[in-house]
C-alpha atoms as a PDB file:
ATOM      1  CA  UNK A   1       0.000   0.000   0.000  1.00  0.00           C
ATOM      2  CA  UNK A   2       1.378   3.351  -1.198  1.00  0.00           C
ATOM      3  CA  UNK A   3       0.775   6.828   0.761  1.00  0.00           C
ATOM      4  CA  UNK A   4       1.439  10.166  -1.185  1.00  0.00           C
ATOM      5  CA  UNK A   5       3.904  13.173  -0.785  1.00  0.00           C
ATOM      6  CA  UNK A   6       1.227  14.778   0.866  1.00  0.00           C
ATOM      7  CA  UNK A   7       0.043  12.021   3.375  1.00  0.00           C
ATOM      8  CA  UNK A   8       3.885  11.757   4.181  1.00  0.00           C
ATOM      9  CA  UNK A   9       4.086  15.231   4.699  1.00  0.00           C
ATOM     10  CA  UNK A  10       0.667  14.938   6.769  1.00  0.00           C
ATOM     11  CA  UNK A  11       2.446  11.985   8.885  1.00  0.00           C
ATOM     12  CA  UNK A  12       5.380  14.027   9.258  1.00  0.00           C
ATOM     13  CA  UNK A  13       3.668  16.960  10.626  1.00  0.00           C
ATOM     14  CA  UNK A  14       1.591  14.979  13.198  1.00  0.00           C
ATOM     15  CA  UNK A  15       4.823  12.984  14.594  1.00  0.00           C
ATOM     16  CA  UNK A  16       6.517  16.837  15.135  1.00  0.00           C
ATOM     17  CA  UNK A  17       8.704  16.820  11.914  1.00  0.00           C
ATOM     18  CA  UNK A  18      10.244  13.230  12.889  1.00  0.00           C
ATOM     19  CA  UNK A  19      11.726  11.686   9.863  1.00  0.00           C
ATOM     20  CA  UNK A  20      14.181   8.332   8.858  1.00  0.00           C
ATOM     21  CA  UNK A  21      17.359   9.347   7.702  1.00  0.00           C
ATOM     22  CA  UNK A  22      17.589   7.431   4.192  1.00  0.00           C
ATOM     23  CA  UNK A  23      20.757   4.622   4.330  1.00  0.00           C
ATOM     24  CA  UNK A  24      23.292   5.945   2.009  1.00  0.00           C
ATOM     25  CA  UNK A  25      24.853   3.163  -0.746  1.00  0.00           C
ATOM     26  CA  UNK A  26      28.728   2.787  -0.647  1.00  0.00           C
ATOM     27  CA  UNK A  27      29.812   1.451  -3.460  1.00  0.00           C
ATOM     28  CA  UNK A  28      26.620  -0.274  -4.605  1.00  0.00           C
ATOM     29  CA  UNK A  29      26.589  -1.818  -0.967  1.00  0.00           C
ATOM     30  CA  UNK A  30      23.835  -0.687   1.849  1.00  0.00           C
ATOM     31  CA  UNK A  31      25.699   1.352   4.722  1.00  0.00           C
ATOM     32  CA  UNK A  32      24.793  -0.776   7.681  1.00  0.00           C
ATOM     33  CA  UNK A  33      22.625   1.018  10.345  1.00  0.00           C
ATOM     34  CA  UNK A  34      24.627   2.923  13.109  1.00  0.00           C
ATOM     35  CA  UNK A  35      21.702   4.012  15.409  1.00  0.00           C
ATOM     36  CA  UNK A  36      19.675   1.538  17.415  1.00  0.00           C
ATOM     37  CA  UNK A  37      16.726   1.510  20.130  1.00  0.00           C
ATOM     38  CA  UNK A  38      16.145  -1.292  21.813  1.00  0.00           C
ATOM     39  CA  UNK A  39      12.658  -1.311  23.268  1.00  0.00           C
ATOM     40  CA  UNK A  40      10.958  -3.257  26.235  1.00  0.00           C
ATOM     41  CA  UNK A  41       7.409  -2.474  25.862  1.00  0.00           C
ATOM     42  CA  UNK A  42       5.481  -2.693  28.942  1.00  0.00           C
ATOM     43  CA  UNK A  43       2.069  -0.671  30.131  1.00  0.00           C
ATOM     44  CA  UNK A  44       3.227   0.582  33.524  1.00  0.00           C
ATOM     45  CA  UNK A  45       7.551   0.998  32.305  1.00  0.00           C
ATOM     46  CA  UNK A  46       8.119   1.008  28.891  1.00  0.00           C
ATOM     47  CA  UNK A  47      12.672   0.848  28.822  1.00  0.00           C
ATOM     48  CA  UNK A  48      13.986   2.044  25.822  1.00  0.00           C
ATOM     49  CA  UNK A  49      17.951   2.839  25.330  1.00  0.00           C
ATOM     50  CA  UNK A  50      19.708   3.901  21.886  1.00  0.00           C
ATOM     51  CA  UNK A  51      23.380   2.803  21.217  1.00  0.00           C
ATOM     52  CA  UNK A  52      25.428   4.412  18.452  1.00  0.00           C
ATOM     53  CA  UNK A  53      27.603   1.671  17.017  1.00  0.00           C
ATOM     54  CA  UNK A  54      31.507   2.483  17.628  1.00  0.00           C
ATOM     55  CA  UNK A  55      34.697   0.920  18.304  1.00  0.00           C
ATOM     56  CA  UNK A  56      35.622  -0.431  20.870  1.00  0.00           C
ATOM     57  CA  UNK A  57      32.685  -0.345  22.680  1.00  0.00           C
ATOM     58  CA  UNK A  58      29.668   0.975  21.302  1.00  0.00           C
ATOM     59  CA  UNK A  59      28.621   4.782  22.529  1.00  0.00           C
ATOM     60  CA  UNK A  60      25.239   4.830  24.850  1.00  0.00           C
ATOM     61  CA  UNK A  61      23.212   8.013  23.760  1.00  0.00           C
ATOM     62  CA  UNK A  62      20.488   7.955  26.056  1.00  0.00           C
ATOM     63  CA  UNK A  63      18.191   4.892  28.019  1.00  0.00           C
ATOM     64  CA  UNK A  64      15.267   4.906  30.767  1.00  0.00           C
ATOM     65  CA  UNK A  65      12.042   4.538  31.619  1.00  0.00           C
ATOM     66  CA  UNK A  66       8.630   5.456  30.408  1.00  0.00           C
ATOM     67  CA  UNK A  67       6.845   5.701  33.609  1.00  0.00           C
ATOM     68  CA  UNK A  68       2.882   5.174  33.881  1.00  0.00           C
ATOM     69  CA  UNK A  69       1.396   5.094  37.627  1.00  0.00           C
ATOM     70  CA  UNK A  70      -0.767   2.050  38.215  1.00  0.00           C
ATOM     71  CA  UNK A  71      -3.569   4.648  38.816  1.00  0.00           C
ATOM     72  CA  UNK A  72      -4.114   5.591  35.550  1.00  0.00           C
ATOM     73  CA  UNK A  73      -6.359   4.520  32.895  1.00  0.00           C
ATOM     74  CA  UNK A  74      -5.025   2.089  30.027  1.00  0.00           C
ATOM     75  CA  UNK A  75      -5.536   4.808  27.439  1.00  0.00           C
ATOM     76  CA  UNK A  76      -3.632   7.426  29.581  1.00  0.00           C
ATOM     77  CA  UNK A  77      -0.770   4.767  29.948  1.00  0.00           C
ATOM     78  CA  UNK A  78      -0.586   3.969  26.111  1.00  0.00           C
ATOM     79  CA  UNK A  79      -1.046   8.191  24.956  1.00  0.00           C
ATOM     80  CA  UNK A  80       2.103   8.512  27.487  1.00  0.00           C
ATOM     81  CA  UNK A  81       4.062   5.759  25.593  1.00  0.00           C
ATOM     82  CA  UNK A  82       3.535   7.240  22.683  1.00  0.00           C
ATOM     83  CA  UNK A  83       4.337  10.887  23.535  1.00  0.00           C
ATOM     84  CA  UNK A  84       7.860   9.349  25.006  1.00  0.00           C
ATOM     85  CA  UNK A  85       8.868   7.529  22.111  1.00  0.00           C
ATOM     86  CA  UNK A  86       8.049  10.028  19.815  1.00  0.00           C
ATOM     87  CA  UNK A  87      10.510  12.263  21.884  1.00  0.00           C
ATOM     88  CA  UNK A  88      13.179   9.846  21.929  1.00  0.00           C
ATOM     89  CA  UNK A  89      12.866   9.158  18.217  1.00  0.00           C
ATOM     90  CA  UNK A  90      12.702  12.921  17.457  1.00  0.00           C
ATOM     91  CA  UNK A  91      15.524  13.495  19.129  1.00  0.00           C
ATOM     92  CA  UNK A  92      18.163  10.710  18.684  1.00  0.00           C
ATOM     93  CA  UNK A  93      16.930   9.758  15.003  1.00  0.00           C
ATOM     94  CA  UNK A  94      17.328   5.789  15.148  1.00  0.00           C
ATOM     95  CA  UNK A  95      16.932   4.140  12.128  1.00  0.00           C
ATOM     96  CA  UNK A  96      16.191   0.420  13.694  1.00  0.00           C
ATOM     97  CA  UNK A  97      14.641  -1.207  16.434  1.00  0.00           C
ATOM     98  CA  UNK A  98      14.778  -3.927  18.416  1.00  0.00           C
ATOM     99  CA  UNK A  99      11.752  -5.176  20.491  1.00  0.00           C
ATOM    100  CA  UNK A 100      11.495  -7.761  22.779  1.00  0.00           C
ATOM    101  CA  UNK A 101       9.904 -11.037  21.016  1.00  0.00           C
ATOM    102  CA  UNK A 102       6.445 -12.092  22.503  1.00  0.00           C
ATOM    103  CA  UNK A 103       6.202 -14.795  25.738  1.00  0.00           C
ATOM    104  CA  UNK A 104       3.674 -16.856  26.624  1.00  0.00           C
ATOM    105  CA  UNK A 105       1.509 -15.486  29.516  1.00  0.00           C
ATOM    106  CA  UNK A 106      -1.157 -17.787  31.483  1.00  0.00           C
ATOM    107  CA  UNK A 107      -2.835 -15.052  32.337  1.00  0.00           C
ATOM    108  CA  UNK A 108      -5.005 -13.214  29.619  1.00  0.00           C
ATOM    109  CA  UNK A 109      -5.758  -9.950  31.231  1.00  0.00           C
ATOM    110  CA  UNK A 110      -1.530  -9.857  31.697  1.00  0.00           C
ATOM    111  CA  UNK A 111      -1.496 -10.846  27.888  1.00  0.00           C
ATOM    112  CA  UNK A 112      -4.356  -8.356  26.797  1.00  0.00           C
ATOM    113  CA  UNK A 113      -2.515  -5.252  28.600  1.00  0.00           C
ATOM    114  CA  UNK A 114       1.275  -6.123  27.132  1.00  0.00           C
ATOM    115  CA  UNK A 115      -0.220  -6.916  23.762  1.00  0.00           C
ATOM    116  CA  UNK A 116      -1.722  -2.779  23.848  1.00  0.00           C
ATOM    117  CA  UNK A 117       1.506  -1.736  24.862  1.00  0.00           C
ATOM    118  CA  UNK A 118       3.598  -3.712  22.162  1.00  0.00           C
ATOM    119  CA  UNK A 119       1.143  -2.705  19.838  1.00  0.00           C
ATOM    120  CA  UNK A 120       1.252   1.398  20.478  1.00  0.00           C
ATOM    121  CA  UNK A 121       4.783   1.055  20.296  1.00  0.00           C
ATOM    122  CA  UNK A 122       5.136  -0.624  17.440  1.00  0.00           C
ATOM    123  CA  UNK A 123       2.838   1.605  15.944  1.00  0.00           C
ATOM    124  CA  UNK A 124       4.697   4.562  17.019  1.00  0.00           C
ATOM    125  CA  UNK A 125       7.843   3.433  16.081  1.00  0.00           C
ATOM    126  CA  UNK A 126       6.498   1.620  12.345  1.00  0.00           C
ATOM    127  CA  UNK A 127       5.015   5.166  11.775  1.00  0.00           C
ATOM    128  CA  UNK A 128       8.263   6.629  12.562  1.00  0.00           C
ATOM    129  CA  UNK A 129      10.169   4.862   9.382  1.00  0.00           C
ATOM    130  CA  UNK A 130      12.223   2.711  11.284  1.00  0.00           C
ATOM    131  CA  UNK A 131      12.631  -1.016  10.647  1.00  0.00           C
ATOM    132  CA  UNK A 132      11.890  -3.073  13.719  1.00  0.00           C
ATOM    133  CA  UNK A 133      13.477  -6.757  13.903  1.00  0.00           C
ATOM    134  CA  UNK A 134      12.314  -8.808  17.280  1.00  0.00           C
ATOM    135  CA  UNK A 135      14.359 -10.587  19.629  1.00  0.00           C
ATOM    136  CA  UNK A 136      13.571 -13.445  22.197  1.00  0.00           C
ATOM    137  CA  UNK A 137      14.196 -12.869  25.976  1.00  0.00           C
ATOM    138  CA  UNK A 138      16.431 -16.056  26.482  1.00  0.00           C
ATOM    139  CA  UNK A 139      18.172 -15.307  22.741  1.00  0.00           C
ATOM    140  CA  UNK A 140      18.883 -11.940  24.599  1.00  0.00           C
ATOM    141  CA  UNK A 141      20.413 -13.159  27.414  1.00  0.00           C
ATOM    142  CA  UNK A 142      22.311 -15.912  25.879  1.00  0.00           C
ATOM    143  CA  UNK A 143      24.037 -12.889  23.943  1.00  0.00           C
ATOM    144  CA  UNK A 144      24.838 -10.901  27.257  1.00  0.00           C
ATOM    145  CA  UNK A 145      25.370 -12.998  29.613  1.00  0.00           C
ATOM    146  CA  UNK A 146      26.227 -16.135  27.359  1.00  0.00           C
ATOM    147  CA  UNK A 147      23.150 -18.143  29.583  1.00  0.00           C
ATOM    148  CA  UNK A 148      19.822 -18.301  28.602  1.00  0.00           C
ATOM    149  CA  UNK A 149      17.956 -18.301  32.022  1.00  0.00           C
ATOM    150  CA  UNK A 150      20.199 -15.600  33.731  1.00  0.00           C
ATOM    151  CA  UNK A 151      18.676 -13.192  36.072  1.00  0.00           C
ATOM    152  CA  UNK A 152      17.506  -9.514  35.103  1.00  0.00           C
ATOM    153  CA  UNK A 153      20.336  -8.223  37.363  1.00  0.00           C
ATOM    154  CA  UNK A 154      23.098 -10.128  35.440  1.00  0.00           C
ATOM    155  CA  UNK A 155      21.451  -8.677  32.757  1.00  0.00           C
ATOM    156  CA  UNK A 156      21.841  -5.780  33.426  1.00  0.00           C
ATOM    157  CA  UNK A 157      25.278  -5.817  34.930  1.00  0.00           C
ATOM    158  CA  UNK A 158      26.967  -7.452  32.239  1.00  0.00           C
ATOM    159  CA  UNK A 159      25.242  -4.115  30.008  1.00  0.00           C
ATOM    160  CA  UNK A 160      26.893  -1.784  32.317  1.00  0.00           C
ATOM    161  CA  UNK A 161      30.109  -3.504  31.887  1.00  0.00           C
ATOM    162  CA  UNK A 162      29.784  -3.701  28.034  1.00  0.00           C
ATOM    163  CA  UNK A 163      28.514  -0.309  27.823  1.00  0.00           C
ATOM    164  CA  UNK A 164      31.065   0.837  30.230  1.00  0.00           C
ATOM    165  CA  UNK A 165      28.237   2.690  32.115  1.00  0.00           C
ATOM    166  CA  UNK A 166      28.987   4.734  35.506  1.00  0.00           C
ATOM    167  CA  UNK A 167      26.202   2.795  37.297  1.00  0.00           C
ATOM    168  CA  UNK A 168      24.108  -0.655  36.749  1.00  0.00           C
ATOM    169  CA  UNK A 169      20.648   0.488  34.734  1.00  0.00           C
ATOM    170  CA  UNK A 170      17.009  -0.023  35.647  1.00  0.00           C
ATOM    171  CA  UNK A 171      16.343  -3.267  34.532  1.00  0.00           C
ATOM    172  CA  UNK A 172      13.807  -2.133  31.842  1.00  0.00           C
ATOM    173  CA  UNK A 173      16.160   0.070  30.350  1.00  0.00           C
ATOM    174  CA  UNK A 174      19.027  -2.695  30.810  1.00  0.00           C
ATOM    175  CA  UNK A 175      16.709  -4.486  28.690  1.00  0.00           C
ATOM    176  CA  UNK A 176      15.901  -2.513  26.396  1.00  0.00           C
ATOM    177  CA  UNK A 177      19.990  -1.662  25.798  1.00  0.00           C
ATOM    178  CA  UNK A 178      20.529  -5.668  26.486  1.00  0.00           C
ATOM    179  CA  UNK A 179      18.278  -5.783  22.946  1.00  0.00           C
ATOM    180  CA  UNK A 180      20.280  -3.788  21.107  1.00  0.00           C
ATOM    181  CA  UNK A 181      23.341  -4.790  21.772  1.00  0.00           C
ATOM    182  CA  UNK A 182      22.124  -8.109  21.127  1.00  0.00           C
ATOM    183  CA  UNK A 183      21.526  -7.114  17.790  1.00  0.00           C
ATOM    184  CA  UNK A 184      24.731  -4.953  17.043  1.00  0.00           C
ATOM    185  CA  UNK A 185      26.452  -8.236  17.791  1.00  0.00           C
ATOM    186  CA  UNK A 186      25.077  -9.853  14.137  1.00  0.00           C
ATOM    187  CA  UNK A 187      27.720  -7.595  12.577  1.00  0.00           C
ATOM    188  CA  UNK A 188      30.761  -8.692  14.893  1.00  0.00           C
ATOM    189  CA  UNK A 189      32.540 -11.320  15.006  1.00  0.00           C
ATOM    190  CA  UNK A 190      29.989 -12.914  17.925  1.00  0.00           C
ATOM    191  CA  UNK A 191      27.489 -13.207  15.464  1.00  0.00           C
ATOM    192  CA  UNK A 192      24.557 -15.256  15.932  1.00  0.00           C
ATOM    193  CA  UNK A 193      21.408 -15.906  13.672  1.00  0.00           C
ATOM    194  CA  UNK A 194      19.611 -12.841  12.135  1.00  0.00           C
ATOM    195  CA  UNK A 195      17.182 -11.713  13.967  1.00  0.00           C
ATOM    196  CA  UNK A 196      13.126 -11.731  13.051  1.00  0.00           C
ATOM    197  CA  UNK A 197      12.042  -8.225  10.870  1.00  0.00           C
ATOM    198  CA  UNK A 198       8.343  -7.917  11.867  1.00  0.00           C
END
């Protein structure tokens, strides 16, 4: 399905002048993305954290924690994880994104509200230009931390050590980082099998 210049323009507008940067071809090859957010969706703390890939180490432009009190409606929650990405994307320009892959939940009203979540950000983010690849939780980890069942806090210790942070992150925003360095790694010598585009 094709949009015009005009509905482009329109999109444009409404997401506050937020637009992809277009991948530049050197020497008839694609330029490999440099900017990624990794994204934890969640209703009540949404982590997100973009890494700009470098050597050594990869540079950490900015992570947290969209924050919704357990007070507030659904619909206030999702219009608040919307409004925060949109910020984030406006102002570090990603051009990928890595979410974390679905789980199975027993219970449906716990399935119901992530699903809303996932699905405004995704929306926010698929609006946004960017392409979005998914990662599992215990792929994630086995990247990290090298074990598939480790604990949020190694999690998110071993991404302060890789990231050479000054202290050990939230743990949604360690995830959310966690993701994308999980996926930074399919272009280093670590590699492991490409991730899913959804």
């Amino acid at each position: 399905m094709g949009i015009t210049s005009q509905q482009f323009k329109q999109m444009q507008d409404r997401m506050g002048g937020i637009s992809r940067p277009a991948r530049a071809l050197v020497n008839g090859i694609e330029k490999h993305h440099t900017l990624i957010l990794g994204l934890d969706p969640s209703l009540r703390g949404t982590g997100y954290g973009v890494i700009q890939l470098a050597r050594p180490v990869p540079q950490t432009l900015v992570y947290g924690r969209i924050s919704c009190r357990a007070n507030w409606a659904h619909s206030r929650c999702l219009v608040e994880i919307v409004q925060g990405l949109r910020s984030v994307l406006k102002e570090h320009q990603p051009t990928l994104c890595v979410v974390e892959g679905l789980f199975y939940a027993q219970n449906l009203q716990t399935a119901q509200t992530m699903g809303e979540a996932r699905g405004a950000a995704l929306a926010t983010i698929a609006e946004a230009g960017l392409e979005i690849y998914e990662l599992a939780p215990r792929r994630v980890k086995q990247a990290i931390v090298g074990y598939g069942a480790a604990q949020k806090i190694a999690v998110a210790k071993m991404v302060q050590r890789m990231l050479r942070l000054p202290e050990v992150p939230e743990p949604d925003a360690a995830d959310a980082l966690a993701l994308a360095l999980a996926h930074s790694q399919e272009n280093g010598k670590y590699s492991f099998s490409r991730p899913r585009r959804i």
